[in-house]
C-alpha atoms as a PDB file:
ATOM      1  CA  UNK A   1     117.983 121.570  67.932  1.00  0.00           C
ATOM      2  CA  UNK A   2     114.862 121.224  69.574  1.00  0.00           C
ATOM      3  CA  UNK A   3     116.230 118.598  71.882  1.00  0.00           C
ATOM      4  CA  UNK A   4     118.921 121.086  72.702  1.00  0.00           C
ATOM      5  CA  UNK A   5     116.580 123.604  73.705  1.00  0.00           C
ATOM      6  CA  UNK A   6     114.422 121.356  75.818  1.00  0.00           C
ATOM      7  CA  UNK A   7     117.925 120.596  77.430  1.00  0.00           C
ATOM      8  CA  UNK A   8     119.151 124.556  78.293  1.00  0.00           C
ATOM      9  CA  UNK A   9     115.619 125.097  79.842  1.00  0.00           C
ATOM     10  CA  UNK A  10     115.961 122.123  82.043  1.00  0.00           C
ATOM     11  CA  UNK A  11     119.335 122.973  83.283  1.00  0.00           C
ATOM     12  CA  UNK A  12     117.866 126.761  83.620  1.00  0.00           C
ATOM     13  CA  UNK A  13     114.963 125.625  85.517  1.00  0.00           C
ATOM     14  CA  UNK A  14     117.054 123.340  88.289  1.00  0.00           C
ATOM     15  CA  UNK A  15     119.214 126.011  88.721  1.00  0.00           C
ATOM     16  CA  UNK A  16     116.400 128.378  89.564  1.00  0.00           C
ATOM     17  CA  UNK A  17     115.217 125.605  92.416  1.00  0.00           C
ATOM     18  CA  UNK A  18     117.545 126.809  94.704  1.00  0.00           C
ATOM     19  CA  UNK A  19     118.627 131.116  94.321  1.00  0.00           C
ATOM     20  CA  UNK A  20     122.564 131.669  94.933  1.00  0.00           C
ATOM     21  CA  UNK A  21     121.319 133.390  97.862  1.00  0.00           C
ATOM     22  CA  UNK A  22     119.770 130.303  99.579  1.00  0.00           C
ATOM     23  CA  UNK A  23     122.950 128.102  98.466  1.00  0.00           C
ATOM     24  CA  UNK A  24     125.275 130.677 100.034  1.00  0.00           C
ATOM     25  CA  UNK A  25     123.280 131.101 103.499  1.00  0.00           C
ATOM     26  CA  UNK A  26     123.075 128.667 106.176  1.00  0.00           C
ATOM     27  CA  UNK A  27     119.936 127.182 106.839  1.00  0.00           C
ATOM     28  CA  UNK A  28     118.373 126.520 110.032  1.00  0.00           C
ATOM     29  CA  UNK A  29     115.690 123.088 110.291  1.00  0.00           C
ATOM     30  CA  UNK A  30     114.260 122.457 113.544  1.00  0.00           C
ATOM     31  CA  UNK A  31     113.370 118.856 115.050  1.00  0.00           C
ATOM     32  CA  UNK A  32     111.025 117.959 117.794  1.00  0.00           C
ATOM     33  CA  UNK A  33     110.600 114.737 118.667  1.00  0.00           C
ATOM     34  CA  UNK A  34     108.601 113.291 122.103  1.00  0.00           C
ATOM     35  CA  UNK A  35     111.377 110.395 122.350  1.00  0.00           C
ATOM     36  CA  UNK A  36     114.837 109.831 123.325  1.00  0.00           C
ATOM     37  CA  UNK A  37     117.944 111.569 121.584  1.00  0.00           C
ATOM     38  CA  UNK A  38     119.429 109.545 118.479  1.00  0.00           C
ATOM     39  CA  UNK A  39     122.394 107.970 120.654  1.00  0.00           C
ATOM     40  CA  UNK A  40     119.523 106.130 122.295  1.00  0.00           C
ATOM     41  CA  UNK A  41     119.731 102.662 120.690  1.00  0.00           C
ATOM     42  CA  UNK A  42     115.641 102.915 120.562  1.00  0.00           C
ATOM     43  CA  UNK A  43     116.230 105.904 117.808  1.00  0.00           C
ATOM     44  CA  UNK A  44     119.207 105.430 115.761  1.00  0.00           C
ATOM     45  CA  UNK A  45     117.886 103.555 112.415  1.00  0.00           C
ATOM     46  CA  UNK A  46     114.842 105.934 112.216  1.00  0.00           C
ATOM     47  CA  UNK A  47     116.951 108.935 113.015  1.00  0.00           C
ATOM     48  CA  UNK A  48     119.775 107.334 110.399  1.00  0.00           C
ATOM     49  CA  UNK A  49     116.916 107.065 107.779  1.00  0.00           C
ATOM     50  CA  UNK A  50     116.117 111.109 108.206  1.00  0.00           C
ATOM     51  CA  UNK A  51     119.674 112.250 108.292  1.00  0.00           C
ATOM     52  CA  UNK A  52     120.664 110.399 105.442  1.00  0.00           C
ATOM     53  CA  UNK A  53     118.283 111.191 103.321  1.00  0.00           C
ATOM     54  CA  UNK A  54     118.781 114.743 104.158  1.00  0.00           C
ATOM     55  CA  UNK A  55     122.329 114.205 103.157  1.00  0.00           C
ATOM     56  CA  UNK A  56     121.495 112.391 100.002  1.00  0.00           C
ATOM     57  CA  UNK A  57     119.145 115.538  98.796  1.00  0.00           C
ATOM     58  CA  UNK A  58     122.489 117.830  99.438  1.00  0.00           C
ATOM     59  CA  UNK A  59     122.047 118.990 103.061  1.00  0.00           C
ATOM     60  CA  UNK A  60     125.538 118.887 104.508  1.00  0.00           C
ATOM     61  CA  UNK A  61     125.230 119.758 108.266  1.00  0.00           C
ATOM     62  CA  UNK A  62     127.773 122.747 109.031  1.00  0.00           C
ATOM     63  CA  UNK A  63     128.268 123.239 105.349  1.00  0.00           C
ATOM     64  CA  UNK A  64     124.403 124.485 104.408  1.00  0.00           C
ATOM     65  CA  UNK A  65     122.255 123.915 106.962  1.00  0.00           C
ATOM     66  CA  UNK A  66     122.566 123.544 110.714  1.00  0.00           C
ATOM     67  CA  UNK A  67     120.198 120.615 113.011  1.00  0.00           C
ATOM     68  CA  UNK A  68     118.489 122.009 115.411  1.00  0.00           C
ATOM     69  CA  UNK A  69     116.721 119.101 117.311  1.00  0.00           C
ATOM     70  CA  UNK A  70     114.827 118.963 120.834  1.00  0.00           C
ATOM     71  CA  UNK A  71     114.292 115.568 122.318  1.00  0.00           C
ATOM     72  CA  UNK A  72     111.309 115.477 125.387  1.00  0.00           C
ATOM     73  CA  UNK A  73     112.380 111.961 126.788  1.00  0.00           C
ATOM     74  CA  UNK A  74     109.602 110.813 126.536  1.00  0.00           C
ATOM     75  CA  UNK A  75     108.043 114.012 128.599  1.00  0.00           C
ATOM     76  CA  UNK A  76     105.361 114.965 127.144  1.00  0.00           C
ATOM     77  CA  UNK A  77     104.530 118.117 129.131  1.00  0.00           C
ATOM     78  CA  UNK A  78     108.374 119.199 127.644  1.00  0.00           C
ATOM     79  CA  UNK A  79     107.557 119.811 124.041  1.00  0.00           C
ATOM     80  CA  UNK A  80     105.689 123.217 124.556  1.00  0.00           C
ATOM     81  CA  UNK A  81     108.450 124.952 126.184  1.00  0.00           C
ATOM     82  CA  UNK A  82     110.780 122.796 123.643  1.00  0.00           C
ATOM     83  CA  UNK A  83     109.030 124.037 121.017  1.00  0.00           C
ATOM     84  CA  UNK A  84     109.052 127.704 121.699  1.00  0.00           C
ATOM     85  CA  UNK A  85     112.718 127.228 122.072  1.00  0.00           C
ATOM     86  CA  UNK A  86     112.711 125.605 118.077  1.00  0.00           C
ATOM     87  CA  UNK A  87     111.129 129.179 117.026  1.00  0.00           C
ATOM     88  CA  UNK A  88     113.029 131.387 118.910  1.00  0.00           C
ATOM     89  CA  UNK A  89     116.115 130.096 117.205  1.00  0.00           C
ATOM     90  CA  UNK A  90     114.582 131.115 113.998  1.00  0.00           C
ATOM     91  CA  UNK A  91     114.352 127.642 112.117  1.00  0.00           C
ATOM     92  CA  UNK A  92     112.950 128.096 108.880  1.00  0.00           C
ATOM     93  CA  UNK A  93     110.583 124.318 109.382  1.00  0.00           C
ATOM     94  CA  UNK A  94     110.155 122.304 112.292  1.00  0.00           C
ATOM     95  CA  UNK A  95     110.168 118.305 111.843  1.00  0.00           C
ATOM     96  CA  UNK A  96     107.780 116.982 114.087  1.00  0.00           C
ATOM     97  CA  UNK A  97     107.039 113.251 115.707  1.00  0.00           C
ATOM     98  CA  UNK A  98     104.584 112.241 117.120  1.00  0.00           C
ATOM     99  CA  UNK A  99     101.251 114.233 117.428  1.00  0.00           C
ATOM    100  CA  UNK A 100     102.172 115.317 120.690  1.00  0.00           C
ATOM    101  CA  UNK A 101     105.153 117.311 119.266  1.00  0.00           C
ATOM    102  CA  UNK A 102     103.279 118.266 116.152  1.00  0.00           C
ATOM    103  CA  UNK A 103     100.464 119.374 118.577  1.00  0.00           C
ATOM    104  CA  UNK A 104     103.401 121.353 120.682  1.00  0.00           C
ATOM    105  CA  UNK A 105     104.910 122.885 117.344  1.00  0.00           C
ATOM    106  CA  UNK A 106     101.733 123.757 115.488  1.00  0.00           C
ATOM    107  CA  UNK A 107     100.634 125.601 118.970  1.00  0.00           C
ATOM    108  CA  UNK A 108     104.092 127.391 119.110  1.00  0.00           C
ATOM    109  CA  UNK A 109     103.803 128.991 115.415  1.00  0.00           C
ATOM    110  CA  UNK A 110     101.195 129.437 112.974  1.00  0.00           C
ATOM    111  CA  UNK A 111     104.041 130.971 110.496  1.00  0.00           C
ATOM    112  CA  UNK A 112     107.135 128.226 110.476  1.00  0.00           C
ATOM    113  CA  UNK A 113     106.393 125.258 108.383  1.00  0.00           C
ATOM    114  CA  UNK A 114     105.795 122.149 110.006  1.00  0.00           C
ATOM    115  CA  UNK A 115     106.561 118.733 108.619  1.00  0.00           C
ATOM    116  CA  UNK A 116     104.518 116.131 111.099  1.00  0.00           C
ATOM    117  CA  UNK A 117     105.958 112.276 111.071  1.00  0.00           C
ATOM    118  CA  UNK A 118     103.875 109.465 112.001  1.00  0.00           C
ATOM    119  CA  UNK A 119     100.917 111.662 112.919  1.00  0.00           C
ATOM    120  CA  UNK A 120      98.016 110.018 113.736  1.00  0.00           C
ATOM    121  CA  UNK A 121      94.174 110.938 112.674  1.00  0.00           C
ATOM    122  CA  UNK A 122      95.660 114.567 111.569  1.00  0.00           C
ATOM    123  CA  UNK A 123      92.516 115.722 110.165  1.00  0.00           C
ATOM    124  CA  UNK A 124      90.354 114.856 113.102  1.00  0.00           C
ATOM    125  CA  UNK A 125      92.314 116.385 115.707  1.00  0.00           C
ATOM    126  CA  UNK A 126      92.776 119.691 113.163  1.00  0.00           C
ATOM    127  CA  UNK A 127      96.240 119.724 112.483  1.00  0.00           C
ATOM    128  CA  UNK A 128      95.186 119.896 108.973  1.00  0.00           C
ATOM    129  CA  UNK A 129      92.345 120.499 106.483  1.00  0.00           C
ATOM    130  CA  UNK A 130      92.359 117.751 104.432  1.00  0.00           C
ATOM    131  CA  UNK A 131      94.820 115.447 103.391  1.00  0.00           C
ATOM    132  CA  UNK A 132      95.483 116.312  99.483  1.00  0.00           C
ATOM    133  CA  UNK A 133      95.222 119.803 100.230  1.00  0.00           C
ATOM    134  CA  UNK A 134      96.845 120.193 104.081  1.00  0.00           C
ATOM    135  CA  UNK A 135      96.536 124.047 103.787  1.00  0.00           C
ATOM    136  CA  UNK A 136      98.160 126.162 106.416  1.00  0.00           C
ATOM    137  CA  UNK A 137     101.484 125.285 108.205  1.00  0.00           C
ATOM    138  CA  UNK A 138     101.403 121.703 108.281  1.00  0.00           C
ATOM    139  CA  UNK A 139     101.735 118.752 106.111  1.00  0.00           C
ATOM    140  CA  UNK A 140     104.284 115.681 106.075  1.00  0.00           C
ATOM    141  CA  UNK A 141     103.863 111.569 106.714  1.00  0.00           C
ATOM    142  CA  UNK A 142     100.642 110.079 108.932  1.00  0.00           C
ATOM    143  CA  UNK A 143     101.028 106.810 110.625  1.00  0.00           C
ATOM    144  CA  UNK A 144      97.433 106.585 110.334  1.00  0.00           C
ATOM    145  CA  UNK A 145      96.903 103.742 108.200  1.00  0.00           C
ATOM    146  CA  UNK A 146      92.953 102.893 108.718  1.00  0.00           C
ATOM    147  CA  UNK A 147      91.024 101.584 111.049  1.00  0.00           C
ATOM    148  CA  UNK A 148      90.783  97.697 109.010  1.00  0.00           C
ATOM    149  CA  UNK A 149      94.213  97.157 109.849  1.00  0.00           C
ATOM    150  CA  UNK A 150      93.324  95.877 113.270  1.00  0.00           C
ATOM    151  CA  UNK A 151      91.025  93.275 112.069  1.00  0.00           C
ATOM    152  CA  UNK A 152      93.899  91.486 109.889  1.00  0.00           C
ATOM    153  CA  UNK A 153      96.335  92.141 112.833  1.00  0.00           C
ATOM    154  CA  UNK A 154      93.402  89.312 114.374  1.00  0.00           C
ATOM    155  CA  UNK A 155      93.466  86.971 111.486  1.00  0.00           C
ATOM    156  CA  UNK A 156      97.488  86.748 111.640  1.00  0.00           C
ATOM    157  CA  UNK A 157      97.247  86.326 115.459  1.00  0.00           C
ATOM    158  CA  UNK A 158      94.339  83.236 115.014  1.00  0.00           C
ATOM    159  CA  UNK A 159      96.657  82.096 112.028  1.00  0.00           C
ATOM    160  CA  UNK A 160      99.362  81.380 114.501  1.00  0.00           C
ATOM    161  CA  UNK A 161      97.329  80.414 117.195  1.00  0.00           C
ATOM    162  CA  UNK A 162      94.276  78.556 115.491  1.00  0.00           C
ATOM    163  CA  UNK A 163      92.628  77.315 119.249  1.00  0.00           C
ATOM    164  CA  UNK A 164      92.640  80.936 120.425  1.00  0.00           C
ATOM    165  CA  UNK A 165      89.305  82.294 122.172  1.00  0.00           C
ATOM    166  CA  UNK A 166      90.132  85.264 124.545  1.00  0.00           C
ATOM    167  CA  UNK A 167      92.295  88.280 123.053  1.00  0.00           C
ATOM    168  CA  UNK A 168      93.180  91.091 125.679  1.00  0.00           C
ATOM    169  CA  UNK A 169      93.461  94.643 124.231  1.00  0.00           C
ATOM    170  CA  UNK A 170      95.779  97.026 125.382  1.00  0.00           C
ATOM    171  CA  UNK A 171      94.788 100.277 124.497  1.00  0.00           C
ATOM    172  CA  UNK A 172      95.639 104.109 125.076  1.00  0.00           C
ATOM    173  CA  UNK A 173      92.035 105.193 124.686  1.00  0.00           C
ATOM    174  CA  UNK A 174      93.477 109.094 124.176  1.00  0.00           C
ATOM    175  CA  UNK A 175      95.223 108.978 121.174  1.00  0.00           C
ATOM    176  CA  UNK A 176      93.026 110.082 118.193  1.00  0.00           C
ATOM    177  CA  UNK A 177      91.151 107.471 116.274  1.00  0.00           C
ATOM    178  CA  UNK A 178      91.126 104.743 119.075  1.00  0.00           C
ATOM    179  CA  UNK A 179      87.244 104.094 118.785  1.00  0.00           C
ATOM    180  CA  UNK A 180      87.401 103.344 115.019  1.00  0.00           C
ATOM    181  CA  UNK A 181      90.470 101.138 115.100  1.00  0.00           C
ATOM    182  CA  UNK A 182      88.737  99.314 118.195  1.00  0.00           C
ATOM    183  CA  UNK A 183      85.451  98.871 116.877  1.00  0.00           C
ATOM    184  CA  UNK A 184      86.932  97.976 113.497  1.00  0.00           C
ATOM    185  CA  UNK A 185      88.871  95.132 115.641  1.00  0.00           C
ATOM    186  CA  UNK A 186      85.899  94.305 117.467  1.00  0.00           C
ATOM    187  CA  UNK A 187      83.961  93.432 114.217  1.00  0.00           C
ATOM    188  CA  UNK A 188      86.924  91.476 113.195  1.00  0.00           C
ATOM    189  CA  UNK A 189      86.345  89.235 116.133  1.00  0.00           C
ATOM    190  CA  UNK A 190      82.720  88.391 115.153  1.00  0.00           C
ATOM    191  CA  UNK A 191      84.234  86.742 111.574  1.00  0.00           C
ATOM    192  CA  UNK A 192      87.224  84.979 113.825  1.00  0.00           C
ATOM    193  CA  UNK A 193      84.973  83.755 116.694  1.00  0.00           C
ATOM    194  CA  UNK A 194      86.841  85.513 119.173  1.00  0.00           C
ATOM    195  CA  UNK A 195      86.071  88.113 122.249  1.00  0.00           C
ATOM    196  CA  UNK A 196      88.559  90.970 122.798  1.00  0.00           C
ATOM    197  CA  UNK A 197      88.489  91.974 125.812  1.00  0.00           C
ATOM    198  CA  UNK A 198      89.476  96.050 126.195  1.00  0.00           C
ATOM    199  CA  UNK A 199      92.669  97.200 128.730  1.00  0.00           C
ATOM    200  CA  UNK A 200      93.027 100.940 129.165  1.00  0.00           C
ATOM    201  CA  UNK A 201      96.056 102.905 129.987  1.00  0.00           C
ATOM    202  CA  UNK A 202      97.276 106.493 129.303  1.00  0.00           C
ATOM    203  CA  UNK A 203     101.055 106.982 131.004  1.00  0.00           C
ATOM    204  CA  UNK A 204     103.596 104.612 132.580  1.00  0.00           C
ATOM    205  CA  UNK A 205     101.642 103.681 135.727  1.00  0.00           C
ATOM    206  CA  UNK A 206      98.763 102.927 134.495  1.00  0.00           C
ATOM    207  CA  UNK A 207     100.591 100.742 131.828  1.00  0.00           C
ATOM    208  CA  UNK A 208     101.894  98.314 134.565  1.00  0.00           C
ATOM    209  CA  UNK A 209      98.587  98.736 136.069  1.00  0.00           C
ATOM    210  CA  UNK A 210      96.815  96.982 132.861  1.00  0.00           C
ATOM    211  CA  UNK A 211      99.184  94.524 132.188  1.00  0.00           C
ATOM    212  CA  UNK A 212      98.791  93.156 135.621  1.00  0.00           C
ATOM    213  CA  UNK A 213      95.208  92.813 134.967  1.00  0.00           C
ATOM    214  CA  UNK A 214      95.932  91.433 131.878  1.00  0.00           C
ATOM    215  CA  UNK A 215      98.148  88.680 133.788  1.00  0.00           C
ATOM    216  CA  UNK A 216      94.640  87.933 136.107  1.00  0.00           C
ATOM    217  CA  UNK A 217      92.584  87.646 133.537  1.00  0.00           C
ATOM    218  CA  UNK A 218      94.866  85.412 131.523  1.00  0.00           C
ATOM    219  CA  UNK A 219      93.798  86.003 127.674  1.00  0.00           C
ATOM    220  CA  UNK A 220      94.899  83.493 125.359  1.00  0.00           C
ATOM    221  CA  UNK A 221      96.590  86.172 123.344  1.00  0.00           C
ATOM    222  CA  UNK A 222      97.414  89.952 123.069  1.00  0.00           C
ATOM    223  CA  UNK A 223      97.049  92.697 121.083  1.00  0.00           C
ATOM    224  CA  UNK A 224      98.921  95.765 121.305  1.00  0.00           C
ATOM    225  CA  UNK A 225      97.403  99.207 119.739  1.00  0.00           C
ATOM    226  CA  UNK A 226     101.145 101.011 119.863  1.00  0.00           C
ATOM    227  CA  UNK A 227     101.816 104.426 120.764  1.00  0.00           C
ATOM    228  CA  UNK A 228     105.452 106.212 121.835  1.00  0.00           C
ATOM    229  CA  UNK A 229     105.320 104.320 125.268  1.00  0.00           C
ATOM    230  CA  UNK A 230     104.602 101.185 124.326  1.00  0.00           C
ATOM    231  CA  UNK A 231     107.564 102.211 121.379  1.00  0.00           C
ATOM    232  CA  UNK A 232     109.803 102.885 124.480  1.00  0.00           C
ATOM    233  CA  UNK A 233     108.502  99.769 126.565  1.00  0.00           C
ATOM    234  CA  UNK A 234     108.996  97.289 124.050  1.00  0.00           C
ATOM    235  CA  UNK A 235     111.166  94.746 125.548  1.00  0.00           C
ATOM    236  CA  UNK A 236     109.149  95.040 128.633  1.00  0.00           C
ATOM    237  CA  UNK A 237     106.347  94.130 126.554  1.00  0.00           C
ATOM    238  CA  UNK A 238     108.225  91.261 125.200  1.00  0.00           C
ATOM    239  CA  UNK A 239     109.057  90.294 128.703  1.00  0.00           C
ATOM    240  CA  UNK A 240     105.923  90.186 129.896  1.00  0.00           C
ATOM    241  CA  UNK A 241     104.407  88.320 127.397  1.00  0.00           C
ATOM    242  CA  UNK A 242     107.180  85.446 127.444  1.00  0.00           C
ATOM    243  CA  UNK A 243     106.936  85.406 131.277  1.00  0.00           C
ATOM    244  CA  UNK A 244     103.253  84.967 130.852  1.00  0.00           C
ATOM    245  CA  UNK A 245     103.261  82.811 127.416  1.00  0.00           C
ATOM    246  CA  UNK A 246     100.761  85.097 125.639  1.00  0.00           C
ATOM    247  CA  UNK A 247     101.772  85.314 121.986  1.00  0.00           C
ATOM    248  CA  UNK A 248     101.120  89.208 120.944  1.00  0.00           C
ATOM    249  CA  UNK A 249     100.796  90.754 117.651  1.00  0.00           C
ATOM    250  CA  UNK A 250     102.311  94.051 117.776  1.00  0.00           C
ATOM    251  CA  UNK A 251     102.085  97.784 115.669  1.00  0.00           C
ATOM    252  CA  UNK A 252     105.734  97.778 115.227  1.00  0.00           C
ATOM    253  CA  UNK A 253     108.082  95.698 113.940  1.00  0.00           C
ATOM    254  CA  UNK A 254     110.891  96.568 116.418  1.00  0.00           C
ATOM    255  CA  UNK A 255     108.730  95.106 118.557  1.00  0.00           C
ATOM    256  CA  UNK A 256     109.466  91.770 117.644  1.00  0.00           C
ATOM    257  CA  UNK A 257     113.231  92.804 117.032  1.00  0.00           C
ATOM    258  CA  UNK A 258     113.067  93.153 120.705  1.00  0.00           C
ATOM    259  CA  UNK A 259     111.621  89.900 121.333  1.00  0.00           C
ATOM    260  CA  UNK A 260     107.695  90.053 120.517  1.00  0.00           C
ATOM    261  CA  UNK A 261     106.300  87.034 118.683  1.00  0.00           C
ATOM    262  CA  UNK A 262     105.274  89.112 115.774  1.00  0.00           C
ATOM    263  CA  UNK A 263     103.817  92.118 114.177  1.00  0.00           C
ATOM    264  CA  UNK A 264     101.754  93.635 111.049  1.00  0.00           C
ATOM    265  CA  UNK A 265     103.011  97.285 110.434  1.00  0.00           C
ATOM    266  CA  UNK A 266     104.663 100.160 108.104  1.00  0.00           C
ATOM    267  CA  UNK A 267     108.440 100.128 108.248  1.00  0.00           C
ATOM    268  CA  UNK A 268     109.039 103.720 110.323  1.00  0.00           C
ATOM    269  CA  UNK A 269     112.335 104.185 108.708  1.00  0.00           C
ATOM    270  CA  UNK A 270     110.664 105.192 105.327  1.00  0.00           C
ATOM    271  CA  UNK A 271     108.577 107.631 107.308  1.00  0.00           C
ATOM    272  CA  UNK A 272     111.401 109.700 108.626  1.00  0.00           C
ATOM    273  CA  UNK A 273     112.635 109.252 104.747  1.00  0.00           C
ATOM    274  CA  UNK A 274     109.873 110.899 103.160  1.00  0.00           C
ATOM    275  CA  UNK A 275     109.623 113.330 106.215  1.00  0.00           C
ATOM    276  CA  UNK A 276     113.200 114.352 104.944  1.00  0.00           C
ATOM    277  CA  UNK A 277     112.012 115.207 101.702  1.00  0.00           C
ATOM    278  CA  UNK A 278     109.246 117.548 102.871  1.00  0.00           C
ATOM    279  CA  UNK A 279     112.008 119.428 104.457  1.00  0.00           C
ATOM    280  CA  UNK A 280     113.994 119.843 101.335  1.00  0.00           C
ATOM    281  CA  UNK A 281     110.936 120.544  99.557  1.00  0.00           C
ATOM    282  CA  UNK A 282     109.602 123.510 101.914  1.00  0.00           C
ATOM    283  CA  UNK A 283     114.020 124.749 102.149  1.00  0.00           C
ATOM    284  CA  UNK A 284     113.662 124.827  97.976  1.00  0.00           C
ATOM    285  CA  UNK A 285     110.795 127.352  98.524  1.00  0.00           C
ATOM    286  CA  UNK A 286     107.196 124.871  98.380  1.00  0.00           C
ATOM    287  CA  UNK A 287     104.373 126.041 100.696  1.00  0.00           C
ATOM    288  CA  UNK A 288     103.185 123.312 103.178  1.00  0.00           C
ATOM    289  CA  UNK A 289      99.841 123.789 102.663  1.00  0.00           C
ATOM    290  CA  UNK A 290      99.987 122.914  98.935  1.00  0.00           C
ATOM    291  CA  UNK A 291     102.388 119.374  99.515  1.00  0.00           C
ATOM    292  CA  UNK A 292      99.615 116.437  99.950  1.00  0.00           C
ATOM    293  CA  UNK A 293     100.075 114.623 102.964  1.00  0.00           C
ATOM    294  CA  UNK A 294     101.252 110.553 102.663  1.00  0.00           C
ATOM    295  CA  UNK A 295      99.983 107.630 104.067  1.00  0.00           C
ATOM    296  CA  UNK A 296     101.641 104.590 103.996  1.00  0.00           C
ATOM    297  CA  UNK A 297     100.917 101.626 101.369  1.00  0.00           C
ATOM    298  CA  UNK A 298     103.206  99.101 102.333  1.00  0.00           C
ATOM    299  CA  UNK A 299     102.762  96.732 105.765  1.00  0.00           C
ATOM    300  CA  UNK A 300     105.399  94.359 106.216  1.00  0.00           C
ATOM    301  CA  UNK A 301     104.596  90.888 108.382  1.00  0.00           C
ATOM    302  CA  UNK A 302     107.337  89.961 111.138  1.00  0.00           C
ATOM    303  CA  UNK A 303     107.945  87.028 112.678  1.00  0.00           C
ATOM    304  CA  UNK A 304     110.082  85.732 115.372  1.00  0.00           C
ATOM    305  CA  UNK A 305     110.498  82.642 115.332  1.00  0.00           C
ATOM    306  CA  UNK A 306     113.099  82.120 118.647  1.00  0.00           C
ATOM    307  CA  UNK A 307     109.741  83.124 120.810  1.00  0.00           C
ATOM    308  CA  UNK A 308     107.522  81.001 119.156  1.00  0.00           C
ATOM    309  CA  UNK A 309     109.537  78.319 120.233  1.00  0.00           C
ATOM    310  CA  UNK A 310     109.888  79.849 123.461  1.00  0.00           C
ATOM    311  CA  UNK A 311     106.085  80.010 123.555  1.00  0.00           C
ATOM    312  CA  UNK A 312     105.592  76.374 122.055  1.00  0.00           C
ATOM    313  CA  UNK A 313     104.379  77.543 118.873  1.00  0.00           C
ATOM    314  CA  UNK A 314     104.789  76.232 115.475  1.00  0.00           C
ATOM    315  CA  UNK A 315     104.339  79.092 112.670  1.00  0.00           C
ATOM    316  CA  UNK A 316     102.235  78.341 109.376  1.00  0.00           C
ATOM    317  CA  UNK A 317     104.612  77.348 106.339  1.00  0.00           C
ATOM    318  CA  UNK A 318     102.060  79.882 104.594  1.00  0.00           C
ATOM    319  CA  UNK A 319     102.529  82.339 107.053  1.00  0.00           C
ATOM    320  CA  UNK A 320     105.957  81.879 106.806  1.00  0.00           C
ATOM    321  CA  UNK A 321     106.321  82.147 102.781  1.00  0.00           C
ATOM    322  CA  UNK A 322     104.273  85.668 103.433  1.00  0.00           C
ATOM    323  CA  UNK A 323     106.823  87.362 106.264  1.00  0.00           C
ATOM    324  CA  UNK A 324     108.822  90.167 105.005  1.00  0.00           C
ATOM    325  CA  UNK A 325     110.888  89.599 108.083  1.00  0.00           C
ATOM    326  CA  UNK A 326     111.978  86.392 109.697  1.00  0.00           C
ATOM    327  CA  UNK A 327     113.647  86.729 112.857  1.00  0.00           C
ATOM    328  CA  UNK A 328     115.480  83.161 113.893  1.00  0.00           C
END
């Protein structure tokens, strides 16, 4: 009997998740993202991972909810006016990716929740109190996965290239939390007996600018601290570093799907997951400021081993028993 009980009040209490009213309305989700629409090759398996796991949590598009989604192409002085337009077409919570679009969004409304994806440093640069306890508007996924990162991104690049000496940085010195993760690396290179040497950049121009000096200074290796451009640029990246023979550790692993020698990262897909189930979490009534905001725990090592070859390389047997991912 008491088993039965325990039953009814389960059933009663997942029925009361989501009122008859909600089920029989359609709902309205905004997304805002600083890159490329999903047809873009660049975006489909992280926009695949949020759809789907929308779907799989019982959000039918045209049947319960409707997708309302602004894409800046990679224009970042877009997502203000791109974010207005989100609130004015009275979305009831506004995906967001990266900081500049959580930035846009959070400026745009201080009322419509906000679910941020692969934020960076969000307490620092205030989109949120603290990281159990967001309050406000905002919570969701960080890419921010500390600053020590860096110095083992170091170790796998020596591991692969044991005579290396000179490392070039290239670096976006804007984005929030650059000095830590740089002067975490640069400790790192004390222990490894190497000298990074820093490359600064901030849009597209300056980009080619720096790798051009990285070409006349002619580091032994490279180091990439990622943000959306160099996301976008990847097999750029991958070309210049083959043309030049630099083997590069990178912050994303579709880096080396794009011909990189190899990175040290968190899967994105997963973020745009879990990003998908702050949405149906804030649609079945929870208040953003009281959902804890996620870091991510697991870093998966890539390798690639076609450019290795390319870039006369021969990659540890130990390294290679630790790769998640072994591109041939």
């Amino acid at each position: 009997m008491t088993k039965l009980v325990a039953l009814a009040a389960l059933v009663v209490t997942m029925m009361a998740t989501v009122s008859p009213a909600q089920e029989a309305r359609i709902r309205r989700v905004g997304y805002l993202d600083v890159s490329r629409t999903p047809e873009d090759r660049l975006s489909q398996r992280i926009w695949a991972a949020y759809t789907e796991r929308l779907r799989e949590l019982g959000w039918v598009e045209g049947r319960n909810f409707v997708l309302e989604t602004r894409f800046a192409n990679y224009d970042v002085e877009r997502l203000p006016a791109l974010a207005v337009e989100l609130v004015e077409a009275k979305v009831e919570v506004i995906a967001a990716a990266p900081n500049t679009a959580v930035a846009a969004a959070k400026n745009a409304t201080t009322t419509i929740p906000i679910v941020m994806i692969a934020a960076n440093a969000p307490v620092e640069v205030g989109f949120i109190a603290d990281l159990r306890r967001p309050g406000g508007n905002v919570t969701g996924v960080t890419f921010d996965v500390g600053a020590e990162i860096w110095g083992k991104r170091l170790e796998l690049l020596k591991a692969v290239v044991p005579q290396i000496k000179r490392v070039a940085g290239l670096v976006n010195p804007t984005l929030p939390g650059r000095n830590a993760q740089w002067q975490a690396a640069t400790d790192a290179t004390r222990i490894l007996g190497l000298v990074l040497q820093r490359f600064e950049y901030t849009n597209a121009s300056q980009l080619e600018q720096a790798l051009a000096h990285i070409a006349r200074a002619r580091p032994q290796g490279l180091m990439i601290f990622g943000d959306p451009l160099i996301f976008y640029r990847r097999a750029e990246l991958a070309e210049f570093a083959a043309k030049h023979r630099l083997p590069t550790i990178y912050p994303f692993s579709e880096c080396v799907e794009a011909g990189g020698l190899m990175s040290y990262a968190a899967d994105l897909a997963p973020l745009w997951r879990r990003a998908a189930e702050y949405v149906d979490r804030i649609l079945r009534g929870a208040k953003p400021g009281d959902l804890p905001v996620e870091r991510p725990t697991k870093f998966d090592l890539v390798l690639n081993l076609k450019t290795a070859k390319a870039l006369g390389l021969t990659i540890p047997p130990s390294l290679l028993a630790r790769a998640d991912q072994v591109i041939e």
